[in-house]
C-alpha atoms as a PDB file:
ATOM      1  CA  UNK A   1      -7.590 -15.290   7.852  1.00  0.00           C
ATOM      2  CA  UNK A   2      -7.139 -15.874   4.337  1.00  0.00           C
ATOM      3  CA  UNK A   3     -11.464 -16.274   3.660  1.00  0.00           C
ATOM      4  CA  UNK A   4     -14.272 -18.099   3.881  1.00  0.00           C
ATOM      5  CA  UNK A   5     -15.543 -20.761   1.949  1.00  0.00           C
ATOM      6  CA  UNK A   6     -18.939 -21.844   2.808  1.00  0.00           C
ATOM      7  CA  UNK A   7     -18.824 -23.338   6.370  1.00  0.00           C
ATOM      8  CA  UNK A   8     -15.032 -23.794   6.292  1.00  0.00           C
ATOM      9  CA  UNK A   9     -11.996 -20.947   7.114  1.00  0.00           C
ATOM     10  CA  UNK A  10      -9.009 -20.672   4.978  1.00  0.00           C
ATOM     11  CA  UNK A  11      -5.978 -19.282   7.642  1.00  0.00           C
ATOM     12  CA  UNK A  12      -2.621 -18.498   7.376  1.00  0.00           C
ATOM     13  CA  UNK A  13      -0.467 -17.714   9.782  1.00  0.00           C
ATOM     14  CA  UNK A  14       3.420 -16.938   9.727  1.00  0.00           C
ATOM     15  CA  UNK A  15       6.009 -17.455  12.474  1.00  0.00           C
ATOM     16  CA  UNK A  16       9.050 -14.907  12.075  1.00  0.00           C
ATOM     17  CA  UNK A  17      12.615 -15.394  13.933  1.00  0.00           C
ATOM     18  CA  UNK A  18      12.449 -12.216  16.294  1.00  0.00           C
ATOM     19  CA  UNK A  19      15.541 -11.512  16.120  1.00  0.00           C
ATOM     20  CA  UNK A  20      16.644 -11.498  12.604  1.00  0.00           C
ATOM     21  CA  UNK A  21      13.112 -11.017  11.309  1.00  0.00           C
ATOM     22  CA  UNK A  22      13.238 -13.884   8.532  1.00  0.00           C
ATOM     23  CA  UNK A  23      10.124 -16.064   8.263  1.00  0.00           C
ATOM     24  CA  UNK A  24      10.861 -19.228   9.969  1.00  0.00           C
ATOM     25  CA  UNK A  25       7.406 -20.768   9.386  1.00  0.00           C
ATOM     26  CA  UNK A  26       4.423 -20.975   7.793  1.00  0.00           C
ATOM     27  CA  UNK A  27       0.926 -22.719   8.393  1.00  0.00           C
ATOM     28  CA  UNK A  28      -1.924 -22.975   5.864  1.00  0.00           C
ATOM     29  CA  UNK A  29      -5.075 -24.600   7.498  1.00  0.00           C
ATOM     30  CA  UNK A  30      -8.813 -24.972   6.339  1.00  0.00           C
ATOM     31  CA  UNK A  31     -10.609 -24.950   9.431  1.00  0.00           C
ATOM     32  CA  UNK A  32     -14.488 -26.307  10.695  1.00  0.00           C
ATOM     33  CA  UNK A  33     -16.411 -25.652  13.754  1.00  0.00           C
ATOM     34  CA  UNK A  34     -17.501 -29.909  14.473  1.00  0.00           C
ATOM     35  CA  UNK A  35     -19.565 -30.783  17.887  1.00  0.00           C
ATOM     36  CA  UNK A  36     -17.820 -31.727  20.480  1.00  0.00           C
ATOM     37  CA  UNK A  37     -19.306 -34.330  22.259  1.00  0.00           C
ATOM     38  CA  UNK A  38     -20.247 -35.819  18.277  1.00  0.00           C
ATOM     39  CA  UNK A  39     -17.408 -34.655  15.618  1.00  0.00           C
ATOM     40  CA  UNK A  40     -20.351 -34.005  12.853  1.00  0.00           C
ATOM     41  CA  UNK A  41     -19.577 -30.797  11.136  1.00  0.00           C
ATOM     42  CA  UNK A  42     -21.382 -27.469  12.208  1.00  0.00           C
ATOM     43  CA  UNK A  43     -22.245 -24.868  10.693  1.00  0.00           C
ATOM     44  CA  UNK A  44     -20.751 -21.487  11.444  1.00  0.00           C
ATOM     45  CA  UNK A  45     -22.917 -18.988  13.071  1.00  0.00           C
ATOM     46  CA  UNK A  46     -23.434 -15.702  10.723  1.00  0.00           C
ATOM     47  CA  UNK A  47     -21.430 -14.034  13.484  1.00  0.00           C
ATOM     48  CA  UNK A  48     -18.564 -15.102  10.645  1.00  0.00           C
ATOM     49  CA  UNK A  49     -19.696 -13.312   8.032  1.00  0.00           C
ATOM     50  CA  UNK A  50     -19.614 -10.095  10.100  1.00  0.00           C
ATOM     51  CA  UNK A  51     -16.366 -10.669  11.207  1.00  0.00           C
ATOM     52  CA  UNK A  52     -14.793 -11.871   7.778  1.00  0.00           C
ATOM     53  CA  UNK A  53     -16.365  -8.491   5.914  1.00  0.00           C
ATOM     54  CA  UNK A  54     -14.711  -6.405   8.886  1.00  0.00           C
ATOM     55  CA  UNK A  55     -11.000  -8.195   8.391  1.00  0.00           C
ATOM     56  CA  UNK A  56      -8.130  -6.142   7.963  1.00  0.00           C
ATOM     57  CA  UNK A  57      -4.529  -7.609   8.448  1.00  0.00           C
ATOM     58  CA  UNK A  58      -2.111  -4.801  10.073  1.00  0.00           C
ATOM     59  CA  UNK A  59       1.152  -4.048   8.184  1.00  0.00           C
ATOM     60  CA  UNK A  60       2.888  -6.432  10.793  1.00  0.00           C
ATOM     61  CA  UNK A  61       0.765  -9.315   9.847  1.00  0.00           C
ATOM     62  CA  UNK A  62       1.297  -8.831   5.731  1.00  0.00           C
ATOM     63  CA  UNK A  63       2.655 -12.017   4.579  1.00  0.00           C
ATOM     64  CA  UNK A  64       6.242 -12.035   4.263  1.00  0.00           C
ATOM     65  CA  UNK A  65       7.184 -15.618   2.860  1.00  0.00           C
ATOM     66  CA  UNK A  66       4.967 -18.425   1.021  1.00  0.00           C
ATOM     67  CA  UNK A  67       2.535 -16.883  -1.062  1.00  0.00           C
ATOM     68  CA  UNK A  68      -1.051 -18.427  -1.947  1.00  0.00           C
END
């Protein structure tokens, strides 16, 4: 996870060939929580906040390829 951004996530995430180790892709996406039954935009519960403040990416998951 890249941040937050009022009620919306930033995340990246990269996809790496196992075998040679070269990135092969990667996704950017801003994210919302929506209702289901509705689609109207929700806002995230303050169990994000927690979670963002306590983020820590392991050396695996540095980014290797596109920067932001």
């Amino acid at each position: 996870m890249l941040g937050r951004d009022g009620d919306t996530l930033h995340l990246y995430e990269e996809l790496t060939n196992t075998a040679s180790g070269a990135v092969a892709a990667t996704v950017k996406a801003d994210v919302i929580l929506a209702d289901a039954d509705t689609r109207a935009p929700r806002a995230l519960p303050s169990v994000f906040d927690e979670a963002v403040a306590n983020m820590s990416t392991p050396a695996a998951g540095a980014r290797q390829g596109a920067r932001t």
